[in-house]
Each structure stands twice: as C-alpha cells, then as structure tokens.
N, C-alpha and C. Protein backbone atom coordinates (compact mmCIF):
# COMPACT_ATOMS: atom_id res chain seq x y z
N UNK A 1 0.47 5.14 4.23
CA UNK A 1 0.97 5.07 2.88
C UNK A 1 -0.13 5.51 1.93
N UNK A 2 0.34 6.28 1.09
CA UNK A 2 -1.10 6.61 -0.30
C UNK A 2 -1.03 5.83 -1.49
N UNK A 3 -2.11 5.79 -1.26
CA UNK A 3 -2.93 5.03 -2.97
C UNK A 3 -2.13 5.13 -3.82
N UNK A 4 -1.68 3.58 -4.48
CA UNK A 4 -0.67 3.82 -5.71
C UNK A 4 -1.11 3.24 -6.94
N UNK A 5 -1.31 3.91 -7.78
CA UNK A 5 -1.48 3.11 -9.22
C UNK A 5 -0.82 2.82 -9.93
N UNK A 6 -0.90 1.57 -10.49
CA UNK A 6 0.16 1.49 -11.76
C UNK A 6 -0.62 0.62 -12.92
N UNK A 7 -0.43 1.20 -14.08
CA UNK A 7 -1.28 0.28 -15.12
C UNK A 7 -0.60 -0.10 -16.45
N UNK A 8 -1.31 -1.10 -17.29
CA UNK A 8 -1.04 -1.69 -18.31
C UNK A 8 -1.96 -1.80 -19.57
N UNK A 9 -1.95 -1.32 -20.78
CA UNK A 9 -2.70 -2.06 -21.60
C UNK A 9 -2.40 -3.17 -22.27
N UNK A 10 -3.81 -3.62 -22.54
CA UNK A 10 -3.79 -5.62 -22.92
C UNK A 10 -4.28 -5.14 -24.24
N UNK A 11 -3.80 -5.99 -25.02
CA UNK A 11 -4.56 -6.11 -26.49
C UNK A 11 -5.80 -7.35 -26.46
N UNK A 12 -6.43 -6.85 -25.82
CA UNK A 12 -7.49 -7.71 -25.74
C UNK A 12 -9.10 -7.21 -25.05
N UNK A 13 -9.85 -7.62 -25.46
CA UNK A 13 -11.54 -6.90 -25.06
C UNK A 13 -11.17 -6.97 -23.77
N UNK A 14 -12.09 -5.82 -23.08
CA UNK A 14 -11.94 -5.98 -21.99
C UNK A 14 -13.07 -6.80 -21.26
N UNK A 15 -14.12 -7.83 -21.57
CA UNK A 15 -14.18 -8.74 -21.25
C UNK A 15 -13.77 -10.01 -21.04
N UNK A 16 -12.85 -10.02 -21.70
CA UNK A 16 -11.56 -11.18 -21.75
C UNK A 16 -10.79 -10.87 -20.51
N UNK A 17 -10.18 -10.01 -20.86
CA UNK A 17 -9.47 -9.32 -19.04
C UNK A 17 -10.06 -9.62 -18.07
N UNK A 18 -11.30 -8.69 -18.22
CA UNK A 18 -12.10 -9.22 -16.66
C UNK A 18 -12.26 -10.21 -16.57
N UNK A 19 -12.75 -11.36 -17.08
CA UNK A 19 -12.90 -12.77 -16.77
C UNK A 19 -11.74 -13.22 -16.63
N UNK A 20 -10.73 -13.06 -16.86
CA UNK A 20 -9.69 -13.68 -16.41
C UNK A 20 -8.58 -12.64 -15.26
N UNK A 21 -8.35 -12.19 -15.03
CA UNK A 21 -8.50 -11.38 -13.77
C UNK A 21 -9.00 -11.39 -12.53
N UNK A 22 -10.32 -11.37 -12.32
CA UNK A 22 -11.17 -11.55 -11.87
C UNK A 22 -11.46 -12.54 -11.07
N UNK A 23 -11.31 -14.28 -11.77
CA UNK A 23 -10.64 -15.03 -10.89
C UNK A 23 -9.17 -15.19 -10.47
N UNK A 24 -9.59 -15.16 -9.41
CA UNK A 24 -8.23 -14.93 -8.36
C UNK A 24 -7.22 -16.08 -8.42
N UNK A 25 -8.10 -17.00 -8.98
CA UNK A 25 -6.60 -18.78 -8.75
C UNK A 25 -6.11 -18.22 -9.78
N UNK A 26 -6.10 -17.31 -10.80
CA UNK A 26 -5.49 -17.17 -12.06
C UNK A 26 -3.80 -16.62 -11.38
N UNK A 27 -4.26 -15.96 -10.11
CA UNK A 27 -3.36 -15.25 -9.90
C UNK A 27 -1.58 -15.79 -9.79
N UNK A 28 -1.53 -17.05 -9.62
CA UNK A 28 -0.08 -17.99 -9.68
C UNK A 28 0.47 -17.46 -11.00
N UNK A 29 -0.42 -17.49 -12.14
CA UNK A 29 0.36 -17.40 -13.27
C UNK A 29 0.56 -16.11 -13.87
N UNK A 30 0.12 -14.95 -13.40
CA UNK A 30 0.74 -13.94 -13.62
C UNK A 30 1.55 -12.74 -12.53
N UNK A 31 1.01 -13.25 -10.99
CA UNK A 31 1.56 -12.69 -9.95
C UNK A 31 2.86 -13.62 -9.86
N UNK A 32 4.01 -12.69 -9.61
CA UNK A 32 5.34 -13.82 -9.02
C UNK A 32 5.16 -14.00 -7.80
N UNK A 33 4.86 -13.34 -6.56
CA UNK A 33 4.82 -13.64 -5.79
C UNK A 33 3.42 -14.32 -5.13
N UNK A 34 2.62 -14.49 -5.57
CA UNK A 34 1.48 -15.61 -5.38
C UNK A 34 1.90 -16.98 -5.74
N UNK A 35 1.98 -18.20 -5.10
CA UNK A 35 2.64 -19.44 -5.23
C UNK A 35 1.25 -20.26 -5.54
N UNK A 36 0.06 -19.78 -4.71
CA UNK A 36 -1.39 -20.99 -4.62
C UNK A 36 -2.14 -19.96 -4.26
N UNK A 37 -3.76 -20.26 -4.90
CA UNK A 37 -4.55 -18.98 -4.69
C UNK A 37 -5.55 -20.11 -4.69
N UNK A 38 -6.37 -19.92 -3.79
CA UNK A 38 -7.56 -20.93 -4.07
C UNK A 38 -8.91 -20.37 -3.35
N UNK A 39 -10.26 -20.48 -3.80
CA UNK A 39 -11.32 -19.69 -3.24
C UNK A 39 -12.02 -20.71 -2.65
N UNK A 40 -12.17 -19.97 -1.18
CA UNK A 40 -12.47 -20.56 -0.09
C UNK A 40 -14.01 -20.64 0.11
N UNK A 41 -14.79 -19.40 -0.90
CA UNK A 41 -16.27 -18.80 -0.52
C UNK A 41 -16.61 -18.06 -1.89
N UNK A 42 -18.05 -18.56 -2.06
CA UNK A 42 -18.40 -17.34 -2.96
C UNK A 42 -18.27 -17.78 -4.34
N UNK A 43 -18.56 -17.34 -5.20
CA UNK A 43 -17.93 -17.56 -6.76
C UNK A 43 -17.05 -16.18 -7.37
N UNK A 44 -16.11 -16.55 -8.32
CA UNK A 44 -15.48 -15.32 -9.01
C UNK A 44 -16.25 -14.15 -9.48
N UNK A 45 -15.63 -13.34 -9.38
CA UNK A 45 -16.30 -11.84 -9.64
C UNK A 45 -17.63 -11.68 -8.59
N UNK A 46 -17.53 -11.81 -7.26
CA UNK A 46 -18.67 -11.41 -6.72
C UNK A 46 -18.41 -10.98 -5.36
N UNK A 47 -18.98 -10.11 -4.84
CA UNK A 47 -18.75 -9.39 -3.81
C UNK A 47 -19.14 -10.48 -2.58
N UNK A 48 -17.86 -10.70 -2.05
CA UNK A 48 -17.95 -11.61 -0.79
C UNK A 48 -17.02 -12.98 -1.09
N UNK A 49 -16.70 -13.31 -2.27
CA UNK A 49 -15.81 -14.19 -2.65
C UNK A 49 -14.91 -14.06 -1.53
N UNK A 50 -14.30 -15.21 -1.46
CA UNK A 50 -13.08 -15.33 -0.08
C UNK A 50 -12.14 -16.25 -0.70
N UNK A 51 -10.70 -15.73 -0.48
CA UNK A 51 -9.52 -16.23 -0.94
C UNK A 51 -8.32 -16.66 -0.10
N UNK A 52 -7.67 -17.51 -0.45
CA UNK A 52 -6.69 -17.56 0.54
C UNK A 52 -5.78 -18.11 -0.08
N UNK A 53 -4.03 -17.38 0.08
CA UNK A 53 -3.46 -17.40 -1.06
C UNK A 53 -1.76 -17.65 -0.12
N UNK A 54 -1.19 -18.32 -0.84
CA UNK A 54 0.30 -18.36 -0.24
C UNK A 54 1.45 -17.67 -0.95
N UNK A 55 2.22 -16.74 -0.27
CA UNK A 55 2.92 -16.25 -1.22
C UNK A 55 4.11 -15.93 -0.59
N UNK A 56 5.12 -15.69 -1.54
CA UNK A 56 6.66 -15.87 -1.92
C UNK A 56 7.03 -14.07 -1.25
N UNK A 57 7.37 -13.67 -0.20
CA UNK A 57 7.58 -12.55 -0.14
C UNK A 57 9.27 -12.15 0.88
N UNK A 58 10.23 -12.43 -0.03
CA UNK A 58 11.50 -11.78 0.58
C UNK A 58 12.24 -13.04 0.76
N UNK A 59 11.88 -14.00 -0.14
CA UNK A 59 12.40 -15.22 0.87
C UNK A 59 11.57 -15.83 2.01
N UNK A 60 10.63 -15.16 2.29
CA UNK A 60 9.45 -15.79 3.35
C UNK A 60 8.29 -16.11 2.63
N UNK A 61 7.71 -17.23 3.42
CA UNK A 61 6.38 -18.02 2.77
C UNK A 61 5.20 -17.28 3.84
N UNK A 62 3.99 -16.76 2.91
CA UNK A 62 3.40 -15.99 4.39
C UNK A 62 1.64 -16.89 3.39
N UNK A 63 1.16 -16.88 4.27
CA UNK A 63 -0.40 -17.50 4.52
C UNK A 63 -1.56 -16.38 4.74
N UNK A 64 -1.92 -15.72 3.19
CA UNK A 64 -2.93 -14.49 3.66
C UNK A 64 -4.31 -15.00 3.15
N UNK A 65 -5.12 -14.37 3.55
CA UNK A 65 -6.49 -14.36 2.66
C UNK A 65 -7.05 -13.07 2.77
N UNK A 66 -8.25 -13.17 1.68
CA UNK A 66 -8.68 -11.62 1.20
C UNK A 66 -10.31 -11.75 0.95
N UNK A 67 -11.00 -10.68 0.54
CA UNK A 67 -12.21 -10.82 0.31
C UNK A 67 -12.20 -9.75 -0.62
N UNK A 68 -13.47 -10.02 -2.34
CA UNK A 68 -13.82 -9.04 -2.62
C UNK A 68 -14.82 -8.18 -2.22
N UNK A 69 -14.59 -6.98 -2.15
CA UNK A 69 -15.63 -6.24 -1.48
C UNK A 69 -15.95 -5.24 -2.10
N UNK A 70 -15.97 -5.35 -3.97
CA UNK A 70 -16.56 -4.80 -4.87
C UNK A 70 -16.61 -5.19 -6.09
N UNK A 71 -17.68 -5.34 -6.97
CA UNK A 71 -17.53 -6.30 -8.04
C UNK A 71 -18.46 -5.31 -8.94
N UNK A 72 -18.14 -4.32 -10.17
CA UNK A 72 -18.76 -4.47 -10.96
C UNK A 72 -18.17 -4.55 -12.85
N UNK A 73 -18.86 -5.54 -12.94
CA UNK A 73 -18.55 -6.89 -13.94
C UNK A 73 -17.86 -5.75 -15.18
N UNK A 74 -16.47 -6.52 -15.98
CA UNK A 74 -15.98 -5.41 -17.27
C UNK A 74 -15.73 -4.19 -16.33
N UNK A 75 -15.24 -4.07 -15.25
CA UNK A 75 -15.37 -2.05 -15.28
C UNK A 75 -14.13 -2.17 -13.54
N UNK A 76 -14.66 -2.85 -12.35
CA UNK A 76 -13.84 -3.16 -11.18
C UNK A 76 -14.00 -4.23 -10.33
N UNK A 77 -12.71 -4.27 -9.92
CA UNK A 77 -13.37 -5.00 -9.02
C UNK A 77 -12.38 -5.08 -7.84
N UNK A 78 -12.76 -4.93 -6.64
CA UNK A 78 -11.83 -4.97 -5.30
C UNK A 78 -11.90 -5.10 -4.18
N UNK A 79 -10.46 -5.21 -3.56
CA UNK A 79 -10.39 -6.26 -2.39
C UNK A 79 -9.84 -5.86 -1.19
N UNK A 80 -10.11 -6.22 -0.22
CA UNK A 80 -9.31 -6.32 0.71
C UNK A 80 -8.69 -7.48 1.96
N UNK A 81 -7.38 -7.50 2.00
CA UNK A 81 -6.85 -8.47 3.06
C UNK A 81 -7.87 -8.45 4.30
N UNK A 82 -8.35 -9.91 4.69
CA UNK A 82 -8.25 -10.01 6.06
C UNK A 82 -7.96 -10.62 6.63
N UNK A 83 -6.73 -11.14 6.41
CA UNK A 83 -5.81 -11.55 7.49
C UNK A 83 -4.03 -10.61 7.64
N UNK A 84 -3.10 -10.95 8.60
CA UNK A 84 -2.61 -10.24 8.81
C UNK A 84 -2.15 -8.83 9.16
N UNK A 85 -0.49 -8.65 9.68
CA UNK A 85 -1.04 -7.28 10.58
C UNK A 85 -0.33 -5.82 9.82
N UNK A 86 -0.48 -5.97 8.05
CA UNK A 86 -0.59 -5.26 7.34
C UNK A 86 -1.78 -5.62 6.86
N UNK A 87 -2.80 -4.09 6.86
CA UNK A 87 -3.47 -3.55 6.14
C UNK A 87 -3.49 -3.52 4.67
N UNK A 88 -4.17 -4.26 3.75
CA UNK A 88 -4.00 -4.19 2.14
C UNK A 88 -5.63 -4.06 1.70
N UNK A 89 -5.80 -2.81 0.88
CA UNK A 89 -7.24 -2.47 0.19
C UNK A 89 -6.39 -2.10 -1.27
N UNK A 90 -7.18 -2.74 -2.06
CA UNK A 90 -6.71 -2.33 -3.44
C UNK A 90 -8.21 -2.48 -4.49
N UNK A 91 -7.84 -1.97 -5.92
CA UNK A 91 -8.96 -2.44 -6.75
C UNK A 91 -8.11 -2.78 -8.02
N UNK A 92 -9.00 -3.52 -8.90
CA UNK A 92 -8.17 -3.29 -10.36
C UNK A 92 -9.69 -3.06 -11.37
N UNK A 93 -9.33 -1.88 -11.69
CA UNK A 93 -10.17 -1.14 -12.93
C UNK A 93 -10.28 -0.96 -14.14
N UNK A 94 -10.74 -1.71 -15.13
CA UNK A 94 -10.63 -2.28 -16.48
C UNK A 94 -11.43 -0.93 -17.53
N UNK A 95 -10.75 -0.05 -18.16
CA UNK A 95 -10.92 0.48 -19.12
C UNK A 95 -10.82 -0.07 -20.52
N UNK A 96 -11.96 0.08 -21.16
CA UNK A 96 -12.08 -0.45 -22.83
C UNK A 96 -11.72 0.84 -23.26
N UNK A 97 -10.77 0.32 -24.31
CA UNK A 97 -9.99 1.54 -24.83
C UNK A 97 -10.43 1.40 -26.96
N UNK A 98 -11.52 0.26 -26.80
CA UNK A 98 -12.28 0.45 -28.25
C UNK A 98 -11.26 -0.32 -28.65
N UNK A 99 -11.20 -1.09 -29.84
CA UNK A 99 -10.40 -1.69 -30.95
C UNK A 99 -9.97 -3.13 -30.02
N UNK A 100 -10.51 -3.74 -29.70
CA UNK A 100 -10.21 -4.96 -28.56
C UNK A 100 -8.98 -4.53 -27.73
N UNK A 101 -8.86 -3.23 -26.96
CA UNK A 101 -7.80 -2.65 -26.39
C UNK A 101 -8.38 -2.51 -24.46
N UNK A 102 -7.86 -2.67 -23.56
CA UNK A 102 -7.97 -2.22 -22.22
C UNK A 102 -6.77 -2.18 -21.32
N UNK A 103 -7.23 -1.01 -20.84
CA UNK A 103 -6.79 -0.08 -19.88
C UNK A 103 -6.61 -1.31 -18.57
N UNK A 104 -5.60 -1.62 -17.86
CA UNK A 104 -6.11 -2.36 -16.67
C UNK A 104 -5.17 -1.24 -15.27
N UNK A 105 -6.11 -1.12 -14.44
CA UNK A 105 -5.30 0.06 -13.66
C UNK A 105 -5.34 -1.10 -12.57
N UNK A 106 -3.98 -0.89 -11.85
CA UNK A 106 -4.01 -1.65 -10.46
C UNK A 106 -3.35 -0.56 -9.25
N UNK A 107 -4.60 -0.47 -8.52
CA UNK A 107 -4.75 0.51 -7.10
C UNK A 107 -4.64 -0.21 -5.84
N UNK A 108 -3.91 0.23 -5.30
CA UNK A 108 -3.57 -0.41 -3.88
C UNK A 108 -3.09 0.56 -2.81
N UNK A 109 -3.19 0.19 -1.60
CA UNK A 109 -3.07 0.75 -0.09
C UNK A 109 -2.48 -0.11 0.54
N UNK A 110 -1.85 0.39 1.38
CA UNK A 110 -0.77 -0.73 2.43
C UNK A 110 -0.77 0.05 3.30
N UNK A 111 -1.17 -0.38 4.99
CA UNK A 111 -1.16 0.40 6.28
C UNK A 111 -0.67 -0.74 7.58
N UNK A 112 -0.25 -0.24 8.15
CA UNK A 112 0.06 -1.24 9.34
C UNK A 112 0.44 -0.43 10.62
N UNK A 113 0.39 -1.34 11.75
CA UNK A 113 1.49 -0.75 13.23
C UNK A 113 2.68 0.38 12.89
N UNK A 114 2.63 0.80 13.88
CA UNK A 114 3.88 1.65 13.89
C UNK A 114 5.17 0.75 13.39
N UNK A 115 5.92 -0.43 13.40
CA UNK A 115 6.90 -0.85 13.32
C UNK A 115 7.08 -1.30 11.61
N UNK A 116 5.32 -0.93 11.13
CA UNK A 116 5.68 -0.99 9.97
C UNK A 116 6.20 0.68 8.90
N UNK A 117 6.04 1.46 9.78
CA UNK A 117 6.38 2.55 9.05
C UNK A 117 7.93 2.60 8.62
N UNK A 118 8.95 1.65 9.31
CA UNK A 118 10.41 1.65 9.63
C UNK A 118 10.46 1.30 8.11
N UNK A 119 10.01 0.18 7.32
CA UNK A 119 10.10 -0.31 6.44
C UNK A 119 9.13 -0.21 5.03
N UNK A 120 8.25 0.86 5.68
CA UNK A 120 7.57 1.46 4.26
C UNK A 120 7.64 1.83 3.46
N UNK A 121 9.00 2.71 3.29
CA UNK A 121 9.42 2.86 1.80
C UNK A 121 9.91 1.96 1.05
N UNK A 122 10.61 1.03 1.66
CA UNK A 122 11.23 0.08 0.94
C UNK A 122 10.11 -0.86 -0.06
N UNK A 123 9.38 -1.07 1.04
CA UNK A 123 8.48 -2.30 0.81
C UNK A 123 7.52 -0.94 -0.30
N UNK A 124 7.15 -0.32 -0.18
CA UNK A 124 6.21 0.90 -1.28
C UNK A 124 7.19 0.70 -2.65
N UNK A 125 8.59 0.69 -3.03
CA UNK A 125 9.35 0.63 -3.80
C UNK A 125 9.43 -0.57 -4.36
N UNK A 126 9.48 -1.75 -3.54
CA UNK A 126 9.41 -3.08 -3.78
C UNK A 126 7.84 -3.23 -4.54
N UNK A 127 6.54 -3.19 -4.16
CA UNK A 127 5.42 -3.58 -4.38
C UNK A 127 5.42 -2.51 -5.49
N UNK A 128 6.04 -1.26 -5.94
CA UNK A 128 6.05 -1.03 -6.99
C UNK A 128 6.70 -1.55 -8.42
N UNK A 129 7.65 -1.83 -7.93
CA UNK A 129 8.40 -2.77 -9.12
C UNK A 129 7.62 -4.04 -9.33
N UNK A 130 7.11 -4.68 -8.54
CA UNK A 130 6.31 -6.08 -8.38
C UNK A 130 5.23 -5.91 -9.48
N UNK A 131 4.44 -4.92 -9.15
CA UNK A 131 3.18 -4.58 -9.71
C UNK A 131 3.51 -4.55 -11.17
N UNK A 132 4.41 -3.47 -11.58
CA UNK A 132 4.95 -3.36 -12.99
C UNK A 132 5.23 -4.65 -13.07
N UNK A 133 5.88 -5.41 -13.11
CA UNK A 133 6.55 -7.28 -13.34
C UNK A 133 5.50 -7.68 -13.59
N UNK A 134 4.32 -7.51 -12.78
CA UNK A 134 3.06 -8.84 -12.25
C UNK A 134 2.31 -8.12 -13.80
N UNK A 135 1.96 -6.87 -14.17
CA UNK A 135 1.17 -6.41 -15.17
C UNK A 135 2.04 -6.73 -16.37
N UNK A 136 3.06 -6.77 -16.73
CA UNK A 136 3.58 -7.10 -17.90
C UNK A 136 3.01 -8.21 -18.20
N UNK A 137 3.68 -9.12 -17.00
CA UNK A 137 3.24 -10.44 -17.52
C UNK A 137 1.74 -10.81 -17.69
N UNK A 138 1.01 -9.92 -16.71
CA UNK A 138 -0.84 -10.26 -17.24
C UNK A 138 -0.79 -9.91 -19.04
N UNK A 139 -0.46 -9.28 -19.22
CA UNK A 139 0.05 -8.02 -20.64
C UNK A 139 0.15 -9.77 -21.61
N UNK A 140 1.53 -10.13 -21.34
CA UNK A 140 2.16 -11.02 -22.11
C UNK A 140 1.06 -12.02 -22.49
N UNK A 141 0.66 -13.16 -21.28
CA UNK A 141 -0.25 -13.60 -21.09
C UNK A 141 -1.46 -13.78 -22.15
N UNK A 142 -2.10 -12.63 -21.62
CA UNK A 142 -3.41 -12.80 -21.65
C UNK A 142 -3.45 -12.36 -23.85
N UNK A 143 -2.20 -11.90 -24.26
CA UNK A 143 -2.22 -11.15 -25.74
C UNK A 143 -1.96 -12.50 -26.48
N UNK A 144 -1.28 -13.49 -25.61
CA UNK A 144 -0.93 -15.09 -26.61
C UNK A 144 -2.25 -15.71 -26.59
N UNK A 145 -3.38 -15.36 -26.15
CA UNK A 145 -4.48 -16.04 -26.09
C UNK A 145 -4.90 -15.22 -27.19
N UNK A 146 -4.59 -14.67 -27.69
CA UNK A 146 -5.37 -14.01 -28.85
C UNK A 146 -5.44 -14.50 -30.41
C-alpha cells in the first residue's frame, strides 16, 4: 500500500499542536477509534516512547502498541506499530503557517501478509475517511482551547 496523506489546519501555534498531539493518551479524545492509550515507556515527544492502545475497529476490540521512532519537537514526529500482523509506519508533521495558524499533515503506511491484500482497498478507503473524521475533530478541539 503507498504513503497516504491527509491534512488539516488548526487555528492555533503550532506549539500548542505539538504538545498536544504529541502525547499519545490525548489520542481517545480526538481519534474515534482509539478507546485507551496509555504510555508504557519513555516520556511524550521522545524517540523510544512506547504505547499501548485499545481500539474500536469494525466492531472488533484489538490490543496494539507502537513506538515513536522520530521526534523532532514543533516540526514531526513518528511512529511505528509493533505489535500485530499489519504493518503500520506513519508520521504527523506540523507546519507553522505564521498568524497562530498550522499545517498538521498525517502520513501513514499499512502493509501486511498476503491475505491482507484481499482487503486493502477497503480498509485504505476506510482509514481514509477515519483520518479526515479523527483531524477535524483534532481541528475542533484543539481551536475551543483558544
């Protein structure tokens, strides 16, 4: 599957974003399908942080965790699954767009077994609509704090 982006601007500095972003327990309240996110290792925003997160996917409850495995502070930061037998590498990349305005880009990869190719478009179509949903609401969010 190829690299998909999809992004949002926040009316808000983009240090505000990143700090809240960034930590990952934030993620219940603007991901729908994240139910509990809790960090297992590490502190927020730092390369090696470890997460482990429960989430809402199809009607199924699935048990993943992740690691960041790039952190630089206001600008990216990203991750990848290691657990389960889909493959997930993504980043999210915070552009200051000047006037307390940012850019938030969210990049992701999804790879798996052959038996996952049967169902890759769907699920590529699905995690695209998700993404749009999940960024609005960071959008909504994070602009009432203002």
């Amino acid at each position: 599957m190829e690299t998909r982006t999809t992004s949002v601007d926040v009316a808000r500095p983009v240090s505000a974003v990143f700090a809240y972003v960034a930590d990952f327990t934030n993620d219940p309240d603007w991901r729908t399908e994240v139910e509990t996110s809790t960090r297992t290792a590490g502190e927020a925003a730092e390369v090696g942080a470890r997460y482990e997160q429960t989430l809402r996917v199809a009607g199924r409850t699935i048990d993943t965790s992740f690691v960041v495995t790039e952190c630089v502070t206001a600008a990216v930061i990203g991750f990848e699954r290691s657990s389960g037998p889909i493959e997930v590498q993504g980043s999210l990349v915070f552009v200051s767009l000047g006037d307390d305005r940012t850019r938030v880009l969210f990049e992701h990869h999804m790879a798996g077994p052959i038996w996952f190719r049967a169902i890759e478009p769907w699920l590529a179509a699905r995690r695209r609509r998700g993404i749009r949903r999940d960024l609005d609401e960071l959008r909504r969010i994070l602009e009432r704090r203002s």
